[in-house]
Protein backbone atom coordinates (compact mmCIF):
# COMPACT_ATOMS: atom_id res chain seq x y z
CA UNK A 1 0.00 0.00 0.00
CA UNK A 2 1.42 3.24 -0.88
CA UNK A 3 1.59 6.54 1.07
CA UNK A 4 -1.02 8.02 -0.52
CA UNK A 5 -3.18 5.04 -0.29
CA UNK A 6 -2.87 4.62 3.19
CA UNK A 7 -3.67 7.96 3.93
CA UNK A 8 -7.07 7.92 1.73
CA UNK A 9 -8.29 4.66 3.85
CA UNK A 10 -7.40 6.21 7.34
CA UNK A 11 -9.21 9.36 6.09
CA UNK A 12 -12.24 7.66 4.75
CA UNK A 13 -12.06 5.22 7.93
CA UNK A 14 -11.66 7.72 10.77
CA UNK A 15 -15.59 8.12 11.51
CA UNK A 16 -16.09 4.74 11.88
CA UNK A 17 -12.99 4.65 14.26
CA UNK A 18 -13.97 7.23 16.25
CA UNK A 19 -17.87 5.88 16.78
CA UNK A 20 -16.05 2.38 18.05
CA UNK A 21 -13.75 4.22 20.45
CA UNK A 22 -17.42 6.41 21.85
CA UNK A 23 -19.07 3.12 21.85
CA UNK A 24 -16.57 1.44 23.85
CA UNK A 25 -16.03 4.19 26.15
CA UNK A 26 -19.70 4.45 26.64
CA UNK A 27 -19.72 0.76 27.15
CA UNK A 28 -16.64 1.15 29.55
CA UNK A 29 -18.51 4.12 31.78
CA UNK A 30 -22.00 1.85 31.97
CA UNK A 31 -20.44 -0.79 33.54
CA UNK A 32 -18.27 1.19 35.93
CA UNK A 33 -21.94 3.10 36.76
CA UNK A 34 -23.80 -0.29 37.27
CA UNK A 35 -21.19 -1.85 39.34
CA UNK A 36 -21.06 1.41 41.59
CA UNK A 37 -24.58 1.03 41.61
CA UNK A 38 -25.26 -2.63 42.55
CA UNK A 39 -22.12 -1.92 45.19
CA UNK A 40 -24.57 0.31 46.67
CA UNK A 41 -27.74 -1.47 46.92
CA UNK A 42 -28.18 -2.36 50.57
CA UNK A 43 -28.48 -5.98 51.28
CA UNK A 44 -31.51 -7.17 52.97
CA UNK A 45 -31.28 -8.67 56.42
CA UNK A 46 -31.93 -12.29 57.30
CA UNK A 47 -35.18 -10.89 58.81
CA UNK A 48 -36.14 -8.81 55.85
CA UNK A 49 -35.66 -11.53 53.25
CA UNK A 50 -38.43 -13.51 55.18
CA UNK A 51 -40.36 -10.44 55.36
CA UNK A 52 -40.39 -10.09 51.55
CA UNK A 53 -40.98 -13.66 51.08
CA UNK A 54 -43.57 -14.12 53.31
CA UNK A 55 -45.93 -10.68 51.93
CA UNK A 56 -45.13 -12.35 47.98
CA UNK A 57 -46.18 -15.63 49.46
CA UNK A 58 -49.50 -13.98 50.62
CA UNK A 59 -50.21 -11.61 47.63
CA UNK A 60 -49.56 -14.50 44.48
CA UNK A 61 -52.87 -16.00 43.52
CA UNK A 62 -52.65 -19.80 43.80
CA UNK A 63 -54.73 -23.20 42.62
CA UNK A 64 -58.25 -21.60 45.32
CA UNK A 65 -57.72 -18.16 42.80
CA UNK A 66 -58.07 -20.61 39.57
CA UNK A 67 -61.18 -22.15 41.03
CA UNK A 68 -62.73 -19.07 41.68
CA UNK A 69 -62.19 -18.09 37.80
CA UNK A 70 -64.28 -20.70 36.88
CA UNK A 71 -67.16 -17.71 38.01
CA UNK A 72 -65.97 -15.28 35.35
CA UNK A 73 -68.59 -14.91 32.45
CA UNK A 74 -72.72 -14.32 32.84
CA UNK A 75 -74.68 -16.63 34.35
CA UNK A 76 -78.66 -17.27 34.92
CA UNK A 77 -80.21 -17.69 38.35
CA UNK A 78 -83.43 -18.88 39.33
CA UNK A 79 -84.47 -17.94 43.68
CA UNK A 80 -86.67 -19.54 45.97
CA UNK A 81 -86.66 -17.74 49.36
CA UNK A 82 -88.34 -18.58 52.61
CA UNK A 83 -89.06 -16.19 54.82
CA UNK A 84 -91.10 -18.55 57.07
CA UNK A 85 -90.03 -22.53 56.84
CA UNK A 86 -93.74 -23.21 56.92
CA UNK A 87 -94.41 -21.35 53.77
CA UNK A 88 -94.35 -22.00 50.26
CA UNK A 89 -90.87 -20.51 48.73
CA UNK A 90 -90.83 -17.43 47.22
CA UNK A 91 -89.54 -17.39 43.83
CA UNK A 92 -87.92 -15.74 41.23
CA UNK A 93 -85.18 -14.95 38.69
CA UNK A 94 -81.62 -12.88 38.23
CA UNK A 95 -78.62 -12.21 36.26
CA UNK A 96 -74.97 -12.78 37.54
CA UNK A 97 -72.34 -11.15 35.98
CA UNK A 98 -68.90 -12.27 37.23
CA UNK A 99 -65.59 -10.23 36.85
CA UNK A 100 -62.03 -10.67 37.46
CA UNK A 101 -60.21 -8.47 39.60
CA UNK A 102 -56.58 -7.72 39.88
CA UNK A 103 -55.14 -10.53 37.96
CA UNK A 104 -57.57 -12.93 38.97
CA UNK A 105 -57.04 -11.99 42.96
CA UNK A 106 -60.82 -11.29 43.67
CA UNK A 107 -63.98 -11.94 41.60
CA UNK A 108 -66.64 -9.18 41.36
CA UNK A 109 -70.25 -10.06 41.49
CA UNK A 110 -73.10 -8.14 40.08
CA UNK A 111 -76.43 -8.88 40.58
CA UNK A 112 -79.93 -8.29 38.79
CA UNK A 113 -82.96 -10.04 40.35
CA UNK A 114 -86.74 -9.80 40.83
CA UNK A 115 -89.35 -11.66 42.41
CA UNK A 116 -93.25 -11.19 42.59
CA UNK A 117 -93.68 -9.99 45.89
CA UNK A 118 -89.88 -8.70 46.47
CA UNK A 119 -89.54 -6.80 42.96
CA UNK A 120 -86.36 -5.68 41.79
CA UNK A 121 -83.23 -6.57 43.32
CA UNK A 122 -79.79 -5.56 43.09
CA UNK A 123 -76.32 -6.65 44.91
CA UNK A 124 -72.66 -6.75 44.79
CA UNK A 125 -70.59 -9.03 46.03
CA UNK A 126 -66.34 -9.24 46.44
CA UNK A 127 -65.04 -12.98 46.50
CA UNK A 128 -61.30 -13.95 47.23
CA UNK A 129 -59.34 -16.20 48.81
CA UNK A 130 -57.00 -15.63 51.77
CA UNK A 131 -53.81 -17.34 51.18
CA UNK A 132 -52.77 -15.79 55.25
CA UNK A 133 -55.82 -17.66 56.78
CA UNK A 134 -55.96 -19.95 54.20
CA UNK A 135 -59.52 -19.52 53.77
CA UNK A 136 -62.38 -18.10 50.63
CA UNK A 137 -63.78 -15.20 51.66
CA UNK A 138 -66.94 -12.96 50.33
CA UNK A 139 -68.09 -9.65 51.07
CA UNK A 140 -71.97 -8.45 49.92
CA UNK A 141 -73.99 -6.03 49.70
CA UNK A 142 -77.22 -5.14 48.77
CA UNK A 143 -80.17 -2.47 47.69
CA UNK A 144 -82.34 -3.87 50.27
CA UNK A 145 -80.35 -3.49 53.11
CA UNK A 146 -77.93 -0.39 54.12
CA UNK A 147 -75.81 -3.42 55.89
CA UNK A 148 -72.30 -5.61 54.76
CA UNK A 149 -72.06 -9.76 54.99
CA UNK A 150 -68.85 -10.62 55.82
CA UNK A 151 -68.39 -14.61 55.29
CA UNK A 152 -65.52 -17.22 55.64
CA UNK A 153 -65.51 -20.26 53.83
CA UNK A 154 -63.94 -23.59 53.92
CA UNK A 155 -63.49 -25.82 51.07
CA UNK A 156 -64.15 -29.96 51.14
CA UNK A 157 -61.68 -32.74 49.91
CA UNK A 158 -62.71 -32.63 46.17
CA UNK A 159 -62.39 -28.28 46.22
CA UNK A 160 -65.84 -27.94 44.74
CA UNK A 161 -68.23 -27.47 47.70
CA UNK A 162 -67.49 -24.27 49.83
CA UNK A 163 -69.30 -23.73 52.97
CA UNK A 164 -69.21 -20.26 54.38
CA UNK A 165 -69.74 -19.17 57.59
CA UNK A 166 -71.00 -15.24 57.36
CA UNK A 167 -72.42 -12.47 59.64
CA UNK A 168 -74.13 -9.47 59.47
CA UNK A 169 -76.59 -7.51 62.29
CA UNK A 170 -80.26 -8.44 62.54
CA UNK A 171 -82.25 -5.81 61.38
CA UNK A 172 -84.78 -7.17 64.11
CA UNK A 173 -82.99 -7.44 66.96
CA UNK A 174 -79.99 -5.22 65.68
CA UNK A 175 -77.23 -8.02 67.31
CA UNK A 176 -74.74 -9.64 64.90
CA UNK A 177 -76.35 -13.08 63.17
CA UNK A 178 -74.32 -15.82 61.46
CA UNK A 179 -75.43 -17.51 58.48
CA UNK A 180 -74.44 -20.74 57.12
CA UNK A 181 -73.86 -20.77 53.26
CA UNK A 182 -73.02 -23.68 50.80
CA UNK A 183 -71.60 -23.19 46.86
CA UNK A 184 -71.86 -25.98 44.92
CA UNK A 185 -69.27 -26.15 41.83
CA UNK A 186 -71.41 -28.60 39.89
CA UNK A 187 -69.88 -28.32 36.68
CA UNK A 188 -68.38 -25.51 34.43
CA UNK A 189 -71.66 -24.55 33.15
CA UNK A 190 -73.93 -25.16 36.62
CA UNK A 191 -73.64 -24.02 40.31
CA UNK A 192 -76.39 -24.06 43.19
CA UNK A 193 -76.27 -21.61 46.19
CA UNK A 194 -78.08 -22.21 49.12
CA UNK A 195 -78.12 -20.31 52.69
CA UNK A 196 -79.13 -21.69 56.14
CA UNK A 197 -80.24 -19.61 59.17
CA UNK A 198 -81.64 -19.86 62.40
CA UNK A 199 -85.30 -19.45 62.61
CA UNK A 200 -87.55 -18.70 66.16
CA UNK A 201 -87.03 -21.81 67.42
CA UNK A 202 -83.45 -21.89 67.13
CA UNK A 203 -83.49 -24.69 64.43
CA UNK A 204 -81.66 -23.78 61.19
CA UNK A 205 -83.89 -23.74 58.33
CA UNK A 206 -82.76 -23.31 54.27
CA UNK A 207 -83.90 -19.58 53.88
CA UNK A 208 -82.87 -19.35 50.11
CA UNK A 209 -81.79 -21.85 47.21
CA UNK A 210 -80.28 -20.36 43.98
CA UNK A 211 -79.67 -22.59 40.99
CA UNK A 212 -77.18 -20.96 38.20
CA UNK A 213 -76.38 -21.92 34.61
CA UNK A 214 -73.76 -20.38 32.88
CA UNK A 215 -74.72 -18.81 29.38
């Protein structure tokens, strides 16, 4: 290569040299800054680690979450209600829409009802499970009562029957009143609802039966 030929290709080459050096450098500097950084990060403590563990233990939805999203979609209800064991039911029909919350975390229920003698009827209703106590739990509400159910619910061996154990004050005698609840995961297109309470004899009675089918 002659003279002049060599100094043609290191002219014509020089930008190209000069964006590897900045690379490089910038490459060099990144590093250096990362390093610094991660050499400043605090380590966690023994104690903290668990701590961390222990809340993402608690806030990852698990095989109780999955169940739950078997609820998601629209489903149609038919009611019976007893106010008085020794009466005929009364009955009717509703609308349950079911939504996921929060990356499948909770399930949102809305519901659109009516009877003959009750009329329209709305309610809402929150549905988890606790992975801390290890136990399903619901919250409802209502437009025919300014009050909240709060209810607990423990699952059998096979994962499809839930019984819930739920409270909520007494409009008549204005103390708090448990309620005994069972879901029934028939299938993935049918589920039946029924609730239990004490009547004024002290003998639990089935107050209300709700059979669903999923559209």
């Amino acid at each position: 290569m002659t003279q002049d030929t060599r100094a043609n290709w290191i002219s014509r080459s020089r930008p190209w040299i000069g964006a590897l050096a900045l690379v490089a450098v910038t490459a060099a500097v990144t590093t250096t800054v990362v390093s610094d950084e991660k050499a400043q990060e605090p380590k966690m403590s023994p104690e903290e680690q668990k701590m961390m563990e222990a809340w993402m233990k608690a806030a990852t939805p698990g095989e109780h979450h999955q169940k739950l999203a078997r609820l998601v979609g629209t489903w149609e209800a038919r009611t019976k209600f007893w106010m008085d064991p020794t009466q005929p039911a009364e009955e009717g029909t509703g609308t349950a829409k079911w939504k996921s919350m929060y990356d499948n975390r909770y399930f949102m229920l809305e519901w659109d009802g009516k009877s003959e003698k009750m009329g329209p009827f709305q309610g809402l209703g929150i549905s988890g499970y606790d992975n801390v106590a290890k136990k399903y739990v619901d919250v409802w509400m209502d437009s025919m009562s300014t009050g909240i159910m709060i209810s607990w619910g423990t699952p059998d061996a096979t994962g499809k029957v839930i019984t819930y154990v739920g409270e909520m004050h007494d409009p008549m005698t204005g103390q708090l009143k448990k309620s005994r609840s069972i879901l029934r995961l028939v299938s993935e297109t049918e589920m039946t609802y029924e609730m239990f309470e004490k009547g004024p004899d002290g003998k639990e009675y089935r107050n209300m039966e709700i059979v669903y089918r999923k559209k």
